[in-house]
N, C-alpha and C. Protein backbone atom coordinates (compact mmCIF):
# COMPACT_ATOMS: atom_id res chain seq x y z
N UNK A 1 -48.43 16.91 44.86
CA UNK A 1 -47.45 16.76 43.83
C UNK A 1 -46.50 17.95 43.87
N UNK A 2 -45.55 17.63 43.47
CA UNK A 2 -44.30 18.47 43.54
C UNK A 2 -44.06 19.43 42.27
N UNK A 3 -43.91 20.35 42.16
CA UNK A 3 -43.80 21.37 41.12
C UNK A 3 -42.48 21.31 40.78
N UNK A 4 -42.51 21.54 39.66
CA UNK A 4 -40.87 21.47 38.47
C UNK A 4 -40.51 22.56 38.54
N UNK A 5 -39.31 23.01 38.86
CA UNK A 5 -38.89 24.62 38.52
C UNK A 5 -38.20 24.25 36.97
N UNK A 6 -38.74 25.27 35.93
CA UNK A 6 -38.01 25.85 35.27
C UNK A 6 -37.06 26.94 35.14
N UNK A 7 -35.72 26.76 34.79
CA UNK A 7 -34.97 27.66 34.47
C UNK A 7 -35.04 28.45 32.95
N UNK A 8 -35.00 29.83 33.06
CA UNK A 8 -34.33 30.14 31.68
C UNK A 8 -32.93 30.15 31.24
N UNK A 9 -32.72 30.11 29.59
CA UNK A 9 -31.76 30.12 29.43
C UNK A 9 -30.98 31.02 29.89
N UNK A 10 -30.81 32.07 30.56
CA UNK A 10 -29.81 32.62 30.81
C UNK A 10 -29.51 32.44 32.26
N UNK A 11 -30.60 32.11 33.13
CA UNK A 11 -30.57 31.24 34.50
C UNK A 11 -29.30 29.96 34.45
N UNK A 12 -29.86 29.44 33.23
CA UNK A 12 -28.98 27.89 32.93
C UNK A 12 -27.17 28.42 32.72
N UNK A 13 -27.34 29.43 31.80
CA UNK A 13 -25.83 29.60 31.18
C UNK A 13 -24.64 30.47 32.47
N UNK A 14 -25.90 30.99 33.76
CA UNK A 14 -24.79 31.54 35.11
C UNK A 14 -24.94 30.26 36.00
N UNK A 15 -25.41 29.47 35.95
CA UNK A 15 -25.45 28.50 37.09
C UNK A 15 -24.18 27.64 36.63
N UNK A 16 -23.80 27.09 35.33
CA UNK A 16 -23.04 26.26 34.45
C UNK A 16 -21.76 27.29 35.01
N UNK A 17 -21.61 28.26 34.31
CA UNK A 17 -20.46 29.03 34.28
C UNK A 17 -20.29 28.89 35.80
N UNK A 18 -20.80 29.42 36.77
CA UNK A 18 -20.20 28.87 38.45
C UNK A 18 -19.51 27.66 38.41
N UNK A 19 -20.29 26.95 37.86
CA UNK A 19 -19.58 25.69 38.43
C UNK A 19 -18.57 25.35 37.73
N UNK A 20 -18.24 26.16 36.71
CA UNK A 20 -17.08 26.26 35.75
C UNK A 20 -15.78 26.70 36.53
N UNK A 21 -16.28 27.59 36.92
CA UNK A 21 -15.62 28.38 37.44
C UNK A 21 -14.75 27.79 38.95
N UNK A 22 -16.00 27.33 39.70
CA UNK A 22 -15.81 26.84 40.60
C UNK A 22 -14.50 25.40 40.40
N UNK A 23 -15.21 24.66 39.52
CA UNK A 23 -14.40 23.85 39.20
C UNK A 23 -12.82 24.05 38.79
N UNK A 24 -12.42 25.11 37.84
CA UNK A 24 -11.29 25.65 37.49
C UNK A 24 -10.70 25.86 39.06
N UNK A 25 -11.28 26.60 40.05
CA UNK A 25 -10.72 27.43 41.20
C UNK A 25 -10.11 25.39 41.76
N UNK A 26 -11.15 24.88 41.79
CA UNK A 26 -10.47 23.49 42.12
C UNK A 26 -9.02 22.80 42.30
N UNK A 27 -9.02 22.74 40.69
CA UNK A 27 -8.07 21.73 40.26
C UNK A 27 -6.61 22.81 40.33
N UNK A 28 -7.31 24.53 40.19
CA UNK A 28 -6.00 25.00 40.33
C UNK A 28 -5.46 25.45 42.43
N UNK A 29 -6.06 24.94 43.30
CA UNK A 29 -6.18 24.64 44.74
C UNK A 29 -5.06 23.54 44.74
N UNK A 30 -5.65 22.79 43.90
CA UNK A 30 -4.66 21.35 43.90
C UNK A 30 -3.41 21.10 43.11
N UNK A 31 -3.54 22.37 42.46
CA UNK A 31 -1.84 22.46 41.69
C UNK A 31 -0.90 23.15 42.76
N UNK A 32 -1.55 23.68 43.59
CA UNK A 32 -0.56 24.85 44.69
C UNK A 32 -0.83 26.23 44.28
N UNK A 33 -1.98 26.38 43.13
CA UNK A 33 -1.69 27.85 43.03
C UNK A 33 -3.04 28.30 44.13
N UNK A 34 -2.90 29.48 44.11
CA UNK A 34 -4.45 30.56 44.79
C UNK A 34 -5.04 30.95 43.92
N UNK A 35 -6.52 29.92 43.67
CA UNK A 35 -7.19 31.17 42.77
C UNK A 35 -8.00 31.97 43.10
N UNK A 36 -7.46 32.57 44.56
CA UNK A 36 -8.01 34.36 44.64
C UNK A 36 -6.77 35.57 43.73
N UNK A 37 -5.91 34.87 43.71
CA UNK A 37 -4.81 35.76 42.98
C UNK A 37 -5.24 35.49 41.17
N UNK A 38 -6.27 36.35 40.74
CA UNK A 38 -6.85 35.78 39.44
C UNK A 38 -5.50 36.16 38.28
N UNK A 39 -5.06 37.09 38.65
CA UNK A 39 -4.09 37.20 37.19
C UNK A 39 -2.98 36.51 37.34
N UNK A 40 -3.03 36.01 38.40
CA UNK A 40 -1.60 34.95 38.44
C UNK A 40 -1.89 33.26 38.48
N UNK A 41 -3.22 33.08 38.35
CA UNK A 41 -3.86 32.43 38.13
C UNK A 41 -4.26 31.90 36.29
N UNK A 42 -4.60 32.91 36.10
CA UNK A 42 -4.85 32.91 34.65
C UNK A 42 -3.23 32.82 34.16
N UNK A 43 -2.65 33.38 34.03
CA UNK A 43 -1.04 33.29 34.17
C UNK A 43 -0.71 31.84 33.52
N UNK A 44 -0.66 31.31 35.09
CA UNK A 44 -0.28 29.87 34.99
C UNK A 44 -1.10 28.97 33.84
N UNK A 45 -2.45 29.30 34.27
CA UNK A 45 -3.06 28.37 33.29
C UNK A 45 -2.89 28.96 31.40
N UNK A 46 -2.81 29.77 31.41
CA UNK A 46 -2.16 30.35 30.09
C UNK A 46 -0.67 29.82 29.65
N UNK A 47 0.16 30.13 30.57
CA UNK A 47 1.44 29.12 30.33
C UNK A 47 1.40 27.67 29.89
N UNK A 48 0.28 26.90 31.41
CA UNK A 48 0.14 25.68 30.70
C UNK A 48 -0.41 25.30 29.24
N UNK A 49 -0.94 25.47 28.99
CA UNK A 49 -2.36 25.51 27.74
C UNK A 49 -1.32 25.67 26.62
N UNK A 50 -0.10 26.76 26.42
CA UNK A 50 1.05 27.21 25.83
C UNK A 50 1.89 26.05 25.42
N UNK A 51 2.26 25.41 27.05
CA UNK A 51 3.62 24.57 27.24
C UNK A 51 2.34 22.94 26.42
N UNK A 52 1.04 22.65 26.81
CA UNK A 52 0.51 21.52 26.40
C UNK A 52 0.43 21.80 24.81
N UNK A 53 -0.20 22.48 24.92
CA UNK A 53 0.08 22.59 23.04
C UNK A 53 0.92 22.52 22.31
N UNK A 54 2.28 23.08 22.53
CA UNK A 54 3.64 22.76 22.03
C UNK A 54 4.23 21.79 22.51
N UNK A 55 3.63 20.65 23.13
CA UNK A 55 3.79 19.35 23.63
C UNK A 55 3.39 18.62 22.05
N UNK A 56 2.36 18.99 22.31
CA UNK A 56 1.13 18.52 21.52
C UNK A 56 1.59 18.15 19.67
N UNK A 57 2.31 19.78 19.21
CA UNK A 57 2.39 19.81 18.29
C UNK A 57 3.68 19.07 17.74
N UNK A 58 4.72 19.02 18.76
CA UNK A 58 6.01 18.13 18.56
C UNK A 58 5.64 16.71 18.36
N UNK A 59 4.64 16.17 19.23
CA UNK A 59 3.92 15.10 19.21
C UNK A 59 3.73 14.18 17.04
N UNK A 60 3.28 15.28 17.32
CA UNK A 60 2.63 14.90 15.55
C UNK A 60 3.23 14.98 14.72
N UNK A 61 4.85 16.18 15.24
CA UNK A 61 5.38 16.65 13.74
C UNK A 61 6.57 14.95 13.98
N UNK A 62 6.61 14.65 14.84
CA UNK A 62 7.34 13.18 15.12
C UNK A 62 7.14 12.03 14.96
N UNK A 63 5.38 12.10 15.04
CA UNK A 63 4.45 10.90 14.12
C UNK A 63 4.90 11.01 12.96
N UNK A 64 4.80 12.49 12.41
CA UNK A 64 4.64 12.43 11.08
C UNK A 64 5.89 12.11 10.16
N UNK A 65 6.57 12.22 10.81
CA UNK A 65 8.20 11.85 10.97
C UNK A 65 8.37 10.62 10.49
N UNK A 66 7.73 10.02 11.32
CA UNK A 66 8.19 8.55 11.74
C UNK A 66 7.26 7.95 10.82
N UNK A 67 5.97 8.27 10.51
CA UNK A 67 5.05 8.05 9.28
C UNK A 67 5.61 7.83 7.91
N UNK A 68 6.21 9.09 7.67
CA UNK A 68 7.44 9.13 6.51
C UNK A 68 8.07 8.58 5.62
N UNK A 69 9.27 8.22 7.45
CA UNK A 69 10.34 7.17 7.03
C UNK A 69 9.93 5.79 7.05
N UNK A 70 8.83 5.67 7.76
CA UNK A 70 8.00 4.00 7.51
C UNK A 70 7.53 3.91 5.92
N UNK A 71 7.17 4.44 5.37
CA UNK A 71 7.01 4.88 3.69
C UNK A 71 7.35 5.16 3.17
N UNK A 72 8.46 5.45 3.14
CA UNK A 72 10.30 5.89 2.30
C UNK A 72 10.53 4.03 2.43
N UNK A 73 10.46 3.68 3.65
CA UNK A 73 11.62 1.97 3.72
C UNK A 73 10.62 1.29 2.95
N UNK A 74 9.19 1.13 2.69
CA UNK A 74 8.62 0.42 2.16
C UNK A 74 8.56 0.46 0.67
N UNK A 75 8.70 1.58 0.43
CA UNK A 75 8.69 2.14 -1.05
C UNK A 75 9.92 1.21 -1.35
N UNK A 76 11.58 1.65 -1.04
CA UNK A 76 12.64 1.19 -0.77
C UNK A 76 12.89 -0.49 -1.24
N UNK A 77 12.05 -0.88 -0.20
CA UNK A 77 11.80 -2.45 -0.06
C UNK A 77 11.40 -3.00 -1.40
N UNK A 78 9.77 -2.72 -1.46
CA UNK A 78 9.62 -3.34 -2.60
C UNK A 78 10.50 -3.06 -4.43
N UNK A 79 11.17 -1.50 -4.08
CA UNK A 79 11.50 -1.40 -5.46
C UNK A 79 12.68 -2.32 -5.56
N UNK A 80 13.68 -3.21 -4.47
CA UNK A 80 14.33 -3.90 -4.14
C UNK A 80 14.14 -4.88 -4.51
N UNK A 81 13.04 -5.51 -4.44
CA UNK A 81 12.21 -6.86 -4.41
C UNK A 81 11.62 -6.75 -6.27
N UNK A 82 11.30 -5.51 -6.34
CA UNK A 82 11.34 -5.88 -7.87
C UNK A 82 12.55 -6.21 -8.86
N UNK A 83 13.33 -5.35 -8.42
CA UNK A 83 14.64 -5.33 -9.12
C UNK A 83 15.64 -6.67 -9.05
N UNK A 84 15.15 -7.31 -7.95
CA UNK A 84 15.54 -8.86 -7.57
C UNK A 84 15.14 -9.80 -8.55
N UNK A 85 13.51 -9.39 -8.85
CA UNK A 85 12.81 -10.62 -9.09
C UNK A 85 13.03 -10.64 -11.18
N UNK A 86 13.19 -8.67 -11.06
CA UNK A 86 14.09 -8.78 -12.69
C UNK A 86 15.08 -9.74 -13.16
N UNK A 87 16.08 -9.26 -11.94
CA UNK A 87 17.22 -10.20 -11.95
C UNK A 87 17.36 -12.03 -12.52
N UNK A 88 16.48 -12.33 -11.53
CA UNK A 88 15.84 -13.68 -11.78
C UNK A 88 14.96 -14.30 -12.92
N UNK A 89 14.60 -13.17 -13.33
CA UNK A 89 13.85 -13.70 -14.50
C UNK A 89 14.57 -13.11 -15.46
N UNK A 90 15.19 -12.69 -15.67
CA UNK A 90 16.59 -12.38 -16.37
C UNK A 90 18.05 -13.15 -16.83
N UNK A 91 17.84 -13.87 -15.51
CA UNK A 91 18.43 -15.38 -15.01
C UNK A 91 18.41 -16.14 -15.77
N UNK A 92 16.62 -16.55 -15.81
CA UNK A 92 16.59 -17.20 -16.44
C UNK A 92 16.40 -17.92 -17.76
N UNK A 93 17.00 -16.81 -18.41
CA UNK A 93 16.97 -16.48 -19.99
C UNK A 93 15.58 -16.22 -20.55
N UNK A 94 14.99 -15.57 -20.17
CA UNK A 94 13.67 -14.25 -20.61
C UNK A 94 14.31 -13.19 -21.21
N UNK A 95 13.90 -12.94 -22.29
CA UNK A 95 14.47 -11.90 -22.82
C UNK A 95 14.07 -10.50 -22.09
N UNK A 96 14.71 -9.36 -22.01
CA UNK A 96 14.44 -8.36 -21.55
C UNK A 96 13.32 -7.82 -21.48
N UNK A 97 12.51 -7.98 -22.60
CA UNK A 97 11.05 -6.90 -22.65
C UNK A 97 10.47 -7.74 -22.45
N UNK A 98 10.29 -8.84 -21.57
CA UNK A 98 8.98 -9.56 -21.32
C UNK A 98 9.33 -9.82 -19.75
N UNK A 99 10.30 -9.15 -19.03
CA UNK A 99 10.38 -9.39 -17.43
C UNK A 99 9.48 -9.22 -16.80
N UNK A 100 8.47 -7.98 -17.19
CA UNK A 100 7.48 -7.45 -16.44
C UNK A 100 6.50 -8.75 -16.82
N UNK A 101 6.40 -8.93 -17.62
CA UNK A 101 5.03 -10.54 -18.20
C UNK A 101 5.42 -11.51 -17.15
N UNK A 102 6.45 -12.10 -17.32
CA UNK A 102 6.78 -13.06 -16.31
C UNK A 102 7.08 -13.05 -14.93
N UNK A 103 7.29 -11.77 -14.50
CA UNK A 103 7.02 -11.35 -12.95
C UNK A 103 5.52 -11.15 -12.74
N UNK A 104 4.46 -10.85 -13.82
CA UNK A 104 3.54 -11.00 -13.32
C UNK A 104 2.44 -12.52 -13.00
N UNK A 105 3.20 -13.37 -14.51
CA UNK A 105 2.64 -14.40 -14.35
C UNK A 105 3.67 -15.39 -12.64
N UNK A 106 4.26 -15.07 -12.48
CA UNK A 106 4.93 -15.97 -12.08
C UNK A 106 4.51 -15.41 -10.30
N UNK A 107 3.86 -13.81 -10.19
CA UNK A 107 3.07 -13.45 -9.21
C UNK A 107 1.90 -14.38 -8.86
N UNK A 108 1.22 -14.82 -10.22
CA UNK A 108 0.21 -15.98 -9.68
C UNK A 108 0.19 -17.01 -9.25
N UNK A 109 1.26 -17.46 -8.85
CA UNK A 109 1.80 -18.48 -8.58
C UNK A 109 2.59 -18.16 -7.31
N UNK A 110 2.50 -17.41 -6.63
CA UNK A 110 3.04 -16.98 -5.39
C UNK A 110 1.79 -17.42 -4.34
N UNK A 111 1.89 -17.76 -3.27
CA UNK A 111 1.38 -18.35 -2.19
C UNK A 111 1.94 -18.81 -0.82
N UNK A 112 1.31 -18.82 0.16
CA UNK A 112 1.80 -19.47 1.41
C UNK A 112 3.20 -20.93 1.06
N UNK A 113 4.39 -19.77 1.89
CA UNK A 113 5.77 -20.89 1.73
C UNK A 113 6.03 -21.25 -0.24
N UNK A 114 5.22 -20.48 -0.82
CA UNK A 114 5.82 -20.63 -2.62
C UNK A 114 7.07 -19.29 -2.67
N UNK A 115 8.51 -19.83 -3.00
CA UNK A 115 9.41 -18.58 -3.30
C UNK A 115 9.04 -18.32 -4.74
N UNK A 116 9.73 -17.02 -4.94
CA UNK A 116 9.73 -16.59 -6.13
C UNK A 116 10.21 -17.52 -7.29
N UNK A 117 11.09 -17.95 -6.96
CA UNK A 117 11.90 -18.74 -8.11
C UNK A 117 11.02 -20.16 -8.09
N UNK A 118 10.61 -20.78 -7.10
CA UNK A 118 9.71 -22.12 -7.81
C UNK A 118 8.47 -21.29 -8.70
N UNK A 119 7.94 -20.07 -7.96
CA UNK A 119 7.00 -19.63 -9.02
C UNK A 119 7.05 -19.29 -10.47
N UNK A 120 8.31 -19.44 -10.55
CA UNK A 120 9.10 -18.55 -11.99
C UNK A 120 9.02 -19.85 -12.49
N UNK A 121 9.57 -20.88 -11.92
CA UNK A 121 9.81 -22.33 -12.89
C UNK A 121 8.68 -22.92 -13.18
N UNK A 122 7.68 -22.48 -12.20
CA UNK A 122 6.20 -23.29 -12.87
C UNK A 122 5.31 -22.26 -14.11
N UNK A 123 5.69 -21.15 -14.00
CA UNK A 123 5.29 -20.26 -14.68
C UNK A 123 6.02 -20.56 -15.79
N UNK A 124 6.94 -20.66 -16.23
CA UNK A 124 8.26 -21.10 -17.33
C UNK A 124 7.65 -22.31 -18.04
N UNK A 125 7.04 -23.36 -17.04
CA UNK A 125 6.69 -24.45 -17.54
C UNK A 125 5.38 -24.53 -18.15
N UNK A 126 4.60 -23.54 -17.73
CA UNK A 126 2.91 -23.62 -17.80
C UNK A 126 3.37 -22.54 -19.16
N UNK A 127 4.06 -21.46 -18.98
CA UNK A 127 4.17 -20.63 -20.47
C UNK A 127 5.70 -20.49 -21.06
N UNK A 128 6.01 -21.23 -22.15
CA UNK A 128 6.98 -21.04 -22.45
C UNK A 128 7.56 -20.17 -23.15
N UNK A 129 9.07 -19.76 -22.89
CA UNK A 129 9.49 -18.59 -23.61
C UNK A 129 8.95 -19.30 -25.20
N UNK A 130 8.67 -18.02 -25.89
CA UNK A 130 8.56 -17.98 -27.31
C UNK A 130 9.59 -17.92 -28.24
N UNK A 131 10.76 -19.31 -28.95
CA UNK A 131 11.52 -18.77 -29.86
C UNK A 131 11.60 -19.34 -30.91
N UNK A 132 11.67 -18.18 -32.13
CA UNK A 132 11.13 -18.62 -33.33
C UNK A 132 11.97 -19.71 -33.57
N UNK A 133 11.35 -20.70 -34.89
CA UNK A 133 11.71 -21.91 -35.43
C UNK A 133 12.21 -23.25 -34.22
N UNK A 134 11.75 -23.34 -32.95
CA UNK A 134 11.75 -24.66 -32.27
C UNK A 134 10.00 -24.76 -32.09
N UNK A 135 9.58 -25.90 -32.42
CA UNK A 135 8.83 -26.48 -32.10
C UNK A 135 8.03 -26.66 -30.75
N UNK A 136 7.11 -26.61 -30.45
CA UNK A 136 6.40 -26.56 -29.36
C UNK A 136 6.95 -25.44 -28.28
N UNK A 137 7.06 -24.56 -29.29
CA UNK A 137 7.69 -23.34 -27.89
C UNK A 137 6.85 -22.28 -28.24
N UNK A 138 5.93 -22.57 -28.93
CA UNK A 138 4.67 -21.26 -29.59
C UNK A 138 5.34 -19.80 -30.67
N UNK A 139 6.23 -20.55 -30.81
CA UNK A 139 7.35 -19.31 -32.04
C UNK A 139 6.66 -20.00 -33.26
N UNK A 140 7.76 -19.45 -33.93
CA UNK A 140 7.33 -19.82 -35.61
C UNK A 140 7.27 -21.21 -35.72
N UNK A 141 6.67 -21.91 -36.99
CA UNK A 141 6.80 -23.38 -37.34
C UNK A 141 8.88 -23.51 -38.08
N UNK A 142 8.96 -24.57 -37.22
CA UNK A 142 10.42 -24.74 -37.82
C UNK A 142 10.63 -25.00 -39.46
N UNK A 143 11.67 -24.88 -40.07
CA UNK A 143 11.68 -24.93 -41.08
C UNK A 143 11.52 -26.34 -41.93
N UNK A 144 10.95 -26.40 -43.30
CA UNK A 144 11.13 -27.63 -43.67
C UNK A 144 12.25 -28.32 -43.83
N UNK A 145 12.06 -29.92 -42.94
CA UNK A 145 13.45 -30.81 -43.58
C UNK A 145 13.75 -30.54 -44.66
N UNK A 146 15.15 -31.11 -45.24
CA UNK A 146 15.49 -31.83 -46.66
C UNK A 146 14.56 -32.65 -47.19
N UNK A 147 14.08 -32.77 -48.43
CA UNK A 147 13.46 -33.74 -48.52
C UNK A 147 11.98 -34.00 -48.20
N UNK A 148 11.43 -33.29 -47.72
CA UNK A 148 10.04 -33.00 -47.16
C UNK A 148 9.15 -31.98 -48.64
N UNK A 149 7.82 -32.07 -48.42
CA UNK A 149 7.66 -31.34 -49.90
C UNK A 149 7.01 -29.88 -48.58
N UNK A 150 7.26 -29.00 -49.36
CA UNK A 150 7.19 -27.67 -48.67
C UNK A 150 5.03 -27.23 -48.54
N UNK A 151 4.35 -28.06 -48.97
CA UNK A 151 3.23 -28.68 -48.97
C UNK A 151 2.80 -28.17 -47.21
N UNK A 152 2.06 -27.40 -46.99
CA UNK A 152 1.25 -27.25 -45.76
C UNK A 152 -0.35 -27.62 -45.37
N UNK A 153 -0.63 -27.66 -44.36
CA UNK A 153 -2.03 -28.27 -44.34
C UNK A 153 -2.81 -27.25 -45.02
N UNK A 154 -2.44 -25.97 -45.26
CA UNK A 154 -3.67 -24.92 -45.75
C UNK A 154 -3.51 -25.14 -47.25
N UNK A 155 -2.50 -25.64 -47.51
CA UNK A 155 -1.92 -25.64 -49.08
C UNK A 155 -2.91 -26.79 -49.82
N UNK A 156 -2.81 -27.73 -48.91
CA UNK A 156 -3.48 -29.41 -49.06
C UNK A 156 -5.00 -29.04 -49.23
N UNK A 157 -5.82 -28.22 -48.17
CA UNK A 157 -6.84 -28.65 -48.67
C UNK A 157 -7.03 -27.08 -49.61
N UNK A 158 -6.16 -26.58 -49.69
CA UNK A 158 -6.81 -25.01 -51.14
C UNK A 158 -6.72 -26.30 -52.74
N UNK A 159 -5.59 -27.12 -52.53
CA UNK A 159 -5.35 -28.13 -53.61
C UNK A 159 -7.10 -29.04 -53.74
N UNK A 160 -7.37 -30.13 -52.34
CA UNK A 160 -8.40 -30.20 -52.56
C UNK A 160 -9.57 -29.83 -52.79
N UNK A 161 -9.67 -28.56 -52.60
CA UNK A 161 -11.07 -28.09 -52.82
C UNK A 161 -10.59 -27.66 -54.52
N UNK A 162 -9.70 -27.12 -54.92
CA UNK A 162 -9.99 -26.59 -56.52
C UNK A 162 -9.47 -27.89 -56.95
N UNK A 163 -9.59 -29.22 -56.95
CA UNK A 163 -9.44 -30.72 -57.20
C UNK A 163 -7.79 -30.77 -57.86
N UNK A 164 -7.09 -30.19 -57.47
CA UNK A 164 -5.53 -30.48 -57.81
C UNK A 164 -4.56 -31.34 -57.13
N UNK A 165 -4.32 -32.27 -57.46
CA UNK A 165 -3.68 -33.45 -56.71
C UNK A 165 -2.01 -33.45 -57.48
């Protein structure tokens, strides 16, 4: 049977570094430089490392750039798209302080190929504006006809129960 050599760690950490080393002397053989000329060696690769990093960092500050202005136009966009959809429900005779209510209801009603404005009209239809004294519009009860006795259903039965006819 064959015996295992162990290394120690500090055996391990000069054998690694050679081939570190070795390897570096490599790739810089294949750039054109000499790496027996070590300070002109280190040199270059110091320059590079310099010139990649300030590659590097233009890189990101141009992402970040471009990150930005992609989130400036979107911001942009939608405050556009709100101010539209004010418009429209503004349009369509909603009173002012309830635009935000009806842009939201009329959001639920948004879906695949649904525009804004059919959503607004089904929303309009499912909740109607509120105005006092018309009938079935959830405002006040209209006023009594001529001729009608001013008599309400709560009136009718407070009459029947204390037996006043």
């Amino acid at each position: 049977m064959e015996e295992v050599k162990t290394y120690t760690e500090d055996e391990f950490q000069q054998m690694s570094a050679g081939r570190y080393s070795d390897g570096i002397a490599a790739v810089l053989k294949e750039a054109g430089l000499d790496a027996s000329e070590n300070g002109e060696a280190d040199a270059h690769l110091q320059a590079f490392r310099e010139w990649y990093n300030g590659q590097k960092g233009e890189l990101e500050t141009a992402g970040g750039n471009l990150t930005a202005e992609k989130e400036g136009k979107t911001a942009a966009e939608a405050r556009v798209q709100l101010l539209e959809r004010k418009l429209a429900v503004i349009e369509s005779g909603i009173p002012a302080d309830a635009t935000d209510k009806y842009i939201k209801l009329a959001g639920a009603y948004l879906g695949d190929g649904v525009d804004f404005s059919v959503a607004l009209d089904q929303a309009l239809k499912d909740f109607p504006i509120a105005v006092p004294g018309v009938p079935g519009s959830g405002g006040n009860p209209p006023p009594y006809a001529a001729g009608k006795s001013e008599t309400n259903a709560n009136q009718t039965m407070n009459n029947l129960i204390r037996k006043k006819r």
